[in-house]
N, C-alpha and C. Protein backbone atom coordinates (compact mmCIF):
# COMPACT_ATOMS: atom_id res chain seq x y z
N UNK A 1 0.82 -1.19 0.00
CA UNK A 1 0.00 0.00 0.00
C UNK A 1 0.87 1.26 0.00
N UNK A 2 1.97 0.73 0.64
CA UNK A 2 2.82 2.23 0.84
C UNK A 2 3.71 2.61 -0.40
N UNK A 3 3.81 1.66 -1.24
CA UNK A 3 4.16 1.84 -2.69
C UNK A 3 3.22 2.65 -3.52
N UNK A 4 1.62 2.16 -3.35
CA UNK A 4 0.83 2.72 -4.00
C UNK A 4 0.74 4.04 -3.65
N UNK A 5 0.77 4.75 -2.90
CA UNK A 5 0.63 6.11 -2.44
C UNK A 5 1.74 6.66 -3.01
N UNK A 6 2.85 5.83 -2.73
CA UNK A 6 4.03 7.18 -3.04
C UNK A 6 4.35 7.15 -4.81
N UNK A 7 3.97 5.99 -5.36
CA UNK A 7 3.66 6.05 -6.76
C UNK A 7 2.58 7.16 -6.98
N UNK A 8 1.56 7.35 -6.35
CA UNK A 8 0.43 8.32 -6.79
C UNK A 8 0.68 9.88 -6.87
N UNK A 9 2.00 9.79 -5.86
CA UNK A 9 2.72 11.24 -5.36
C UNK A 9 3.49 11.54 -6.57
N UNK A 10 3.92 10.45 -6.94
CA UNK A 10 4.81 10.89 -7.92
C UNK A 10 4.51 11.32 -9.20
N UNK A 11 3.76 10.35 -9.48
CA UNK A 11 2.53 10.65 -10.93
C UNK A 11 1.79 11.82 -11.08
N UNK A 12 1.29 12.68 -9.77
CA UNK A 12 0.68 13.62 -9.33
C UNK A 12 1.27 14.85 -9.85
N UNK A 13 2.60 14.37 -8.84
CA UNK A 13 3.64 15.85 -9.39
C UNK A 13 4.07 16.10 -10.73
N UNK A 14 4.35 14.63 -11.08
CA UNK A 14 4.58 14.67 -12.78
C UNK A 14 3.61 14.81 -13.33
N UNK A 15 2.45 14.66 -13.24
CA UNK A 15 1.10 15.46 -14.13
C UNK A 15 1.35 16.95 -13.68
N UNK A 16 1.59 17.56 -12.31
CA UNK A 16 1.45 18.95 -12.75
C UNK A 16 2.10 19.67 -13.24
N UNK A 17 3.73 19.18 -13.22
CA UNK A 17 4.41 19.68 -13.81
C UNK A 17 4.30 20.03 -15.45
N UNK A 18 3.83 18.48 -16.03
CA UNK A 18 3.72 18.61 -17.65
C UNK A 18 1.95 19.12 -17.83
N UNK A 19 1.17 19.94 -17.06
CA UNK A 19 0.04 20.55 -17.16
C UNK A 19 0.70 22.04 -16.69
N UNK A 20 1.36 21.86 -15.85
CA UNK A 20 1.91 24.07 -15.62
C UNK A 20 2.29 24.11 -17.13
N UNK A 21 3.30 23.40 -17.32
CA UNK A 21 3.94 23.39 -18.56
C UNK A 21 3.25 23.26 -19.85
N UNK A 22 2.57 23.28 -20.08
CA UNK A 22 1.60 23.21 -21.20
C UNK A 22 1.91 22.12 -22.46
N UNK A 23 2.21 20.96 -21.58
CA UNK A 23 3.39 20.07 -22.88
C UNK A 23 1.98 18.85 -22.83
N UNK A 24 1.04 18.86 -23.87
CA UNK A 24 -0.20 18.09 -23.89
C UNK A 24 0.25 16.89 -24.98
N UNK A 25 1.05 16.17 -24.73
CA UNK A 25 1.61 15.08 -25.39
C UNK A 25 1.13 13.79 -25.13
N UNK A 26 1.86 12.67 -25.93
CA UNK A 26 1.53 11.21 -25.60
C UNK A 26 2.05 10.95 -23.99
N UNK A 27 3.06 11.66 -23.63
CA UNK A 27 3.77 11.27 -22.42
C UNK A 27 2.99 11.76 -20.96
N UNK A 28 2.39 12.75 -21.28
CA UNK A 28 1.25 13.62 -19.96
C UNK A 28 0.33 12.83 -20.45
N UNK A 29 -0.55 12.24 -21.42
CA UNK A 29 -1.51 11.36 -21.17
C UNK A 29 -1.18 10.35 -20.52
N UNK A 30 0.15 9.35 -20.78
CA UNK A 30 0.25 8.52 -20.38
C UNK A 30 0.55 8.80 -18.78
N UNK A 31 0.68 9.58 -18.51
CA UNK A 31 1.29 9.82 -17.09
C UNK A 31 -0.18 9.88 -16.03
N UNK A 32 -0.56 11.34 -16.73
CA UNK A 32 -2.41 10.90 -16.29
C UNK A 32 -3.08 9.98 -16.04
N UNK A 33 -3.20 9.05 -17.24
CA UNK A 33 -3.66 7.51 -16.91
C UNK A 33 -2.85 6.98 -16.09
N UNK A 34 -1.44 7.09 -16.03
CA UNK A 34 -0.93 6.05 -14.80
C UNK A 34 -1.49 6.89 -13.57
N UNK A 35 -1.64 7.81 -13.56
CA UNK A 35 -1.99 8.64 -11.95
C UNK A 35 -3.20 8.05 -11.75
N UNK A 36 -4.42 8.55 -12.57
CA UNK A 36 -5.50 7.86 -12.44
C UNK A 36 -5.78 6.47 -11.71
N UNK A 37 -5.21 5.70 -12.15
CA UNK A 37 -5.22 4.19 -11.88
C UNK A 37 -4.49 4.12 -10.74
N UNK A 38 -3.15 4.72 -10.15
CA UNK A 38 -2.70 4.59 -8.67
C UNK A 38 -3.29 5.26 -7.78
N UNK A 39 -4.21 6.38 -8.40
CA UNK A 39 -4.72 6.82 -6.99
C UNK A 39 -5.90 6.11 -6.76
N UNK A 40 -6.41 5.14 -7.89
CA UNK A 40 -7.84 4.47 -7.56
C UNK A 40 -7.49 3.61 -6.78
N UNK A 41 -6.15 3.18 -6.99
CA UNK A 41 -5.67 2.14 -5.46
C UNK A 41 -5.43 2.60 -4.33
N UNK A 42 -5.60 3.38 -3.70
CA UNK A 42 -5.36 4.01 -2.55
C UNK A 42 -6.70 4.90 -1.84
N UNK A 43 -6.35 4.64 -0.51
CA UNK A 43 -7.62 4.82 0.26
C UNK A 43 -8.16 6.23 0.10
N UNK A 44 -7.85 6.87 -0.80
CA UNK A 44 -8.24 7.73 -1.09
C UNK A 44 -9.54 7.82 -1.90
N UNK A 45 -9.60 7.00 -2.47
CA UNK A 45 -10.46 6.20 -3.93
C UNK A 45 -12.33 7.16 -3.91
N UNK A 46 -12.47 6.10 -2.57
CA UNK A 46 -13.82 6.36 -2.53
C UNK A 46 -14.25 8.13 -1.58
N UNK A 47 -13.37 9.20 -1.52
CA UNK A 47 -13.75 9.97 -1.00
C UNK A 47 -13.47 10.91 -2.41
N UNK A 48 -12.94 10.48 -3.61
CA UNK A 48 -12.82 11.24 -4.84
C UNK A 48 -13.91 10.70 -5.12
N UNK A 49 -14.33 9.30 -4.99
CA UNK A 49 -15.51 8.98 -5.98
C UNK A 49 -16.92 9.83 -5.39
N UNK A 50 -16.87 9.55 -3.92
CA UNK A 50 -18.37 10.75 -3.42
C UNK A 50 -17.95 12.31 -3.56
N UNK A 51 -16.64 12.67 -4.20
CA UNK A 51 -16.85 14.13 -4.24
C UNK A 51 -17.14 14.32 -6.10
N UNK A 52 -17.05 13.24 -6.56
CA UNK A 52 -17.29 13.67 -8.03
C UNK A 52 -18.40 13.17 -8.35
N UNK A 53 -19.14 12.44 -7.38
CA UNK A 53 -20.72 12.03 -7.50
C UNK A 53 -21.52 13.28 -7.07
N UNK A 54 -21.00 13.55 -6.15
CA UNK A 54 -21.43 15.33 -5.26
C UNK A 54 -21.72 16.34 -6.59
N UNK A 55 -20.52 16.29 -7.32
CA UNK A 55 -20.66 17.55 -8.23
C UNK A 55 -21.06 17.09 -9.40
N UNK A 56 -21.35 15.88 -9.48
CA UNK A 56 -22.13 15.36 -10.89
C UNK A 56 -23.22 15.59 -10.78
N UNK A 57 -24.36 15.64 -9.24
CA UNK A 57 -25.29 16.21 -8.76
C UNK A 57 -25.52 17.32 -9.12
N UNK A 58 -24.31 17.99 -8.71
CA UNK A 58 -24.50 19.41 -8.31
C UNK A 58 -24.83 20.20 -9.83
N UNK A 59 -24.13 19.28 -10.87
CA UNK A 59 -23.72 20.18 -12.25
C UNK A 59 -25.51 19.79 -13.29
N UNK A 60 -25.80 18.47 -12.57
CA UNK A 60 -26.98 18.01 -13.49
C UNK A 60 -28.40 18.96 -13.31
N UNK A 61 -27.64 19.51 -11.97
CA UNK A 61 -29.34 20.23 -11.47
C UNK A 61 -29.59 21.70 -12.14
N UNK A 62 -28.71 22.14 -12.62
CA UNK A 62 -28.66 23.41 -13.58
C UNK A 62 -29.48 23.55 -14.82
C-alpha cells in the first residue's frame, strides 16, 4: 500500500508539472492515466468517488 501512495505522489507531481507546462503530449496522457489508476488504489479512492458524485449532482441540477 505504501508503494501505492508514493507512486500516486509521484505521478501527481509529474502530471502537474507537464500541465503548468503546457506540454499536452503522448507522455502527460500517459502519465495521467498512470496517476489515475494509482490513486484508484489508494484509500483515497472512494472519497474522490463521493466528491465527483457530489458535483455530478450538483452540475446536473442546472
Amino acid at each position: 500500500m505504501a508503494l501505492s501512495i508514493s507512486a500516486a505522489v509521484l505521478l501527481g507531481v509529474i502530471v502537474f508539472v507537464l500541465i503548468k507546462g503546457g506540454y499536452v503530449r503522448f507522455g502527460s496522457m500517459l502519465a495521467c492515466a498512470l496517476f489515475g489508476f494509482t490513486l484508484a488504489a489508494t484509500g483515497l479512492a472512494p472519497v474522490i468517488n463521493s466528491g465527483l458524485v457530489s458535483l455530478a449532482g450538483l452540475l446536473s441540477s442546472f
